[in-house]
Protein backbone atom coordinates (compact mmCIF):
# COMPACT_ATOMS: atom_id res chain seq x y z
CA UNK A 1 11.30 -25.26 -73.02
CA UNK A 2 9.87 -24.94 -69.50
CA UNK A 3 11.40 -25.98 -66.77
CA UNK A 4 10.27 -28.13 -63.38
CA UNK A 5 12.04 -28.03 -60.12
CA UNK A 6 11.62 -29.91 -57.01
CA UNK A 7 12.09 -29.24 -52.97
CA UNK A 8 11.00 -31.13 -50.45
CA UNK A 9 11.92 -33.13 -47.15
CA UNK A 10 14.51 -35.49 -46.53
CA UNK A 11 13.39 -38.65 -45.31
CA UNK A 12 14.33 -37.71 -41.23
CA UNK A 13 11.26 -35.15 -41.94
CA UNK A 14 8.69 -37.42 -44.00
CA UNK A 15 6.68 -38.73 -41.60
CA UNK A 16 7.34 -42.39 -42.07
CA UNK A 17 11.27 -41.65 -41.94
CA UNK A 18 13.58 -43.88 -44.00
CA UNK A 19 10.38 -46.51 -44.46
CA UNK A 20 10.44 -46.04 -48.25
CA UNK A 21 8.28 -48.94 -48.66
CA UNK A 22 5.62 -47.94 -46.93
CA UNK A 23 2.19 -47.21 -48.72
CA UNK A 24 2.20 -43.79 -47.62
CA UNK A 25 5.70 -43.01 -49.14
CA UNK A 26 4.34 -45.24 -52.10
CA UNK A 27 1.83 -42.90 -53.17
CA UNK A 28 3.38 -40.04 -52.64
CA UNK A 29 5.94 -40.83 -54.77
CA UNK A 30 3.20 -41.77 -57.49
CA UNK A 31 1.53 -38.46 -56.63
CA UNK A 32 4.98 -37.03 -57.83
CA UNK A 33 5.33 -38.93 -60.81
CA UNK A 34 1.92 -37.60 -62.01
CA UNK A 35 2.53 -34.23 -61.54
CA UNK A 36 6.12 -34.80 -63.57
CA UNK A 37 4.17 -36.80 -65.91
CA UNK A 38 1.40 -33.84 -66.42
CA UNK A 39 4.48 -31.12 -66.85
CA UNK A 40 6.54 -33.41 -69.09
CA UNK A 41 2.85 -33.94 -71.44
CA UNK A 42 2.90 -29.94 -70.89
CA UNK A 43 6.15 -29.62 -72.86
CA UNK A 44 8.90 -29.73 -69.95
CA UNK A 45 11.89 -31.52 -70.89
CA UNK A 46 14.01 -30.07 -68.70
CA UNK A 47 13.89 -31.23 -64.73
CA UNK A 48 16.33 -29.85 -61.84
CA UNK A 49 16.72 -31.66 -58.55
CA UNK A 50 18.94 -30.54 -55.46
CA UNK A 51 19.72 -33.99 -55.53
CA UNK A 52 19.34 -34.33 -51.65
CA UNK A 53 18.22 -37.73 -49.90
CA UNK A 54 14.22 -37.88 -49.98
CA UNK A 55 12.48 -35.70 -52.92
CA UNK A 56 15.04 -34.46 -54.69
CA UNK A 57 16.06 -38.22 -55.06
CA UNK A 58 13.09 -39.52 -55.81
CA UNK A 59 12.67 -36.77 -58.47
CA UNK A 60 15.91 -37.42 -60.17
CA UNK A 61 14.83 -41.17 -60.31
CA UNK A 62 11.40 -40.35 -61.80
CA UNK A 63 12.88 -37.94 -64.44
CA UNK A 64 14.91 -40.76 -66.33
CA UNK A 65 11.61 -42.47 -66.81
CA UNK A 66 10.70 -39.81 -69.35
CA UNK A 67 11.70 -39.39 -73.19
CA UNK A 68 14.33 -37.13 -73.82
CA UNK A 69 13.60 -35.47 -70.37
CA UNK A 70 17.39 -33.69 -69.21
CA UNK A 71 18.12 -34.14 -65.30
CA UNK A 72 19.58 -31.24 -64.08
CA UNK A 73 21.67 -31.59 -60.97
CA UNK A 74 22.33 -28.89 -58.67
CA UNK A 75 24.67 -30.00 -55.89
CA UNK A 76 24.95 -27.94 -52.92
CA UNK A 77 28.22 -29.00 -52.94
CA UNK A 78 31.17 -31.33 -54.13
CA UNK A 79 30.88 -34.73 -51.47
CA UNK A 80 27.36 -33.76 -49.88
CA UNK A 81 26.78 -37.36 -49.98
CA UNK A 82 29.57 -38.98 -48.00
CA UNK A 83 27.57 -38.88 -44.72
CA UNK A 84 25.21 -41.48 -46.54
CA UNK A 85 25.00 -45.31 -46.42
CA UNK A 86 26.62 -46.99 -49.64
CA UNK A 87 23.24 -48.21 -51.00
CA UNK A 88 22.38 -44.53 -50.86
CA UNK A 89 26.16 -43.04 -52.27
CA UNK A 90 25.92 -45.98 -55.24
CA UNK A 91 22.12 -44.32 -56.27
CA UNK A 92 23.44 -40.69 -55.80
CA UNK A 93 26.48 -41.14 -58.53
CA UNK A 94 24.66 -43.48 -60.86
CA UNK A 95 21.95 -40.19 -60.86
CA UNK A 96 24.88 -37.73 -61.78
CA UNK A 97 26.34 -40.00 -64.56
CA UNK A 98 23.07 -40.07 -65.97
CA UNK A 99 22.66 -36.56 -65.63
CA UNK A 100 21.99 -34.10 -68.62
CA UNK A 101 24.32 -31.32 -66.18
CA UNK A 102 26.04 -31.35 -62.53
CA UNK A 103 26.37 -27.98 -61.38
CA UNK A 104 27.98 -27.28 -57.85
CA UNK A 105 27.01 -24.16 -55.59
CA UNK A 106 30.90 -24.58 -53.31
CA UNK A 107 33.89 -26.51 -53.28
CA UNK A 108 33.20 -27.55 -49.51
CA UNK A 109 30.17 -28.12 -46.94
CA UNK A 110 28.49 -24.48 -45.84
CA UNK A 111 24.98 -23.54 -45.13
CA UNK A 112 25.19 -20.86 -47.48
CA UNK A 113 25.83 -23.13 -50.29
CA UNK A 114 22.32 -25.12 -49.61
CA UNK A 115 20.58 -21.34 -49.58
CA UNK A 116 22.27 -20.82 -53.05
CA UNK A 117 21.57 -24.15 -54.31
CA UNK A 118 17.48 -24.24 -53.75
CA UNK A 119 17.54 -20.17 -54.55
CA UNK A 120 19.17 -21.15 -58.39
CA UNK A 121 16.71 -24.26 -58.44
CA UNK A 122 13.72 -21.86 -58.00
CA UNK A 123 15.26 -19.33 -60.64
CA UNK A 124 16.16 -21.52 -63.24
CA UNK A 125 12.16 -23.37 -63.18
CA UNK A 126 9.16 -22.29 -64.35
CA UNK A 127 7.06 -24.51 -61.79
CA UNK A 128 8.16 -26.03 -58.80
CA UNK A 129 6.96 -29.45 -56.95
CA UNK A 130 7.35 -29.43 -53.41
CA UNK A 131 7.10 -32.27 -51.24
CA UNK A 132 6.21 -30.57 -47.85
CA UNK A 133 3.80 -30.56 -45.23
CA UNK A 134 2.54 -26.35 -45.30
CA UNK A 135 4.46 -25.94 -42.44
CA UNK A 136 7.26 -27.39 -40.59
CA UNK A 137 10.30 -24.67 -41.32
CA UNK A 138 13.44 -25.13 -43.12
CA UNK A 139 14.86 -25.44 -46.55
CA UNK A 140 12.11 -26.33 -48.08
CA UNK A 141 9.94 -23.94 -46.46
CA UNK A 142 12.23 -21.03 -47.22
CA UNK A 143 12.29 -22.55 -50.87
CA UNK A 144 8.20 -22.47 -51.39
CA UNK A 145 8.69 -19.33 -49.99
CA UNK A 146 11.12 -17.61 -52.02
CA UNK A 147 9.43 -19.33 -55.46
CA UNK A 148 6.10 -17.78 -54.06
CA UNK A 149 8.12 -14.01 -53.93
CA UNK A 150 9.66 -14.16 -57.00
CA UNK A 151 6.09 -15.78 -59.09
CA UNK A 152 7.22 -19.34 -59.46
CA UNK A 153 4.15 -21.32 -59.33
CA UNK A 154 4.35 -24.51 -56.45
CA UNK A 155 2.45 -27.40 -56.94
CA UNK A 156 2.35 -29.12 -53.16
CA UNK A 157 2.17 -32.65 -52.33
CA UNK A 158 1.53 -32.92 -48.31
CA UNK A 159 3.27 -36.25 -47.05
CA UNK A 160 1.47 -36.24 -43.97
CA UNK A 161 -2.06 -36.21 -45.73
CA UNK A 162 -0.82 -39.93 -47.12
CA UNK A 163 0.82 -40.82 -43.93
CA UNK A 164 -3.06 -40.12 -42.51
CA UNK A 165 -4.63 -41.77 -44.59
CA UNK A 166 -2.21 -45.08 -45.13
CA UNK A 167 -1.04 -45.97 -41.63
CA UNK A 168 -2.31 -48.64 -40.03
């Protein structure tokens, strides 16, 4: 069965920051579902997140909407979320109990283990969603990238295009 996997921004990098509500972040989060939605009618059952704040989230959230879909959670590493706000922790492990498997790239924080994590994401999926502007650098950047190198497919949804065309 084919495989989706997602990269994308935290919320510090979406341009509305941690304003989940807004109508911006609102449609492109339904902009994701659709895309999941089209892959899942496609025949993909099987869905892997990083399970970072932002995209990743929202992706793991999205993939328990759908019929016999498997979450696959690929953790950077053990505790990555005890940085976070409760609300935020509570989410994360309700996520991983749901979770069809929790894999962990290190035992302990390490920049290396984040490289590992999104390089594995890209490996094990047949088509990736990325939540990312075309152009500010970092993970997710070097993620599109690497899928791009190695003939993953991306499917890009551009927050800022929303942000532009929803804020008031």
């Amino acid at each position: 069965m084919p495989t989706l996997g997602v990269t994308g921004f935290r919320p510090k990098k979406m341009p509305w920051g941690y304003d989940s509500e807004c109508q911006a972040a609102v449609e492109t989060r339904k902009e994701l579902g659709k895309i999941m939605e089209q892959a899942y009618n496609d025949g993909f059952r099987d869905f892997i997140s990083g399970m970072a704040l932002g995209a990743d989230t929202w992706f793991a959230i999205e993939t328990l909407f759908l019929p016999e879909a498997r979450l696959h959670c690929y953790i950077p590493f053990r505790g990555q979320e005890h940085q976070w706000d409760p609300e935020e922790q509570d989410e994360y492990h309700d996520l991983l109990r749901e979770a069809y498997e929790v894999k962990y790239f290190a035992k302990g924080y390490s920049k290396l283990a984040y490289l590992d994590r999104d390089m594995a994401v890209v490996d094990n999926s047949d088509l990736i969603v990325a939540i990312w502007d075309g152009k500010t650098t970092g993970g997710t950047q070097h993620t599109v990238e690497y899928a791009r190198k190695v003939g993953v497919p991306v499917k890009i949804i551009d927050p800022v295009y929303y942000w532009e065309k929803y804020k008031s």
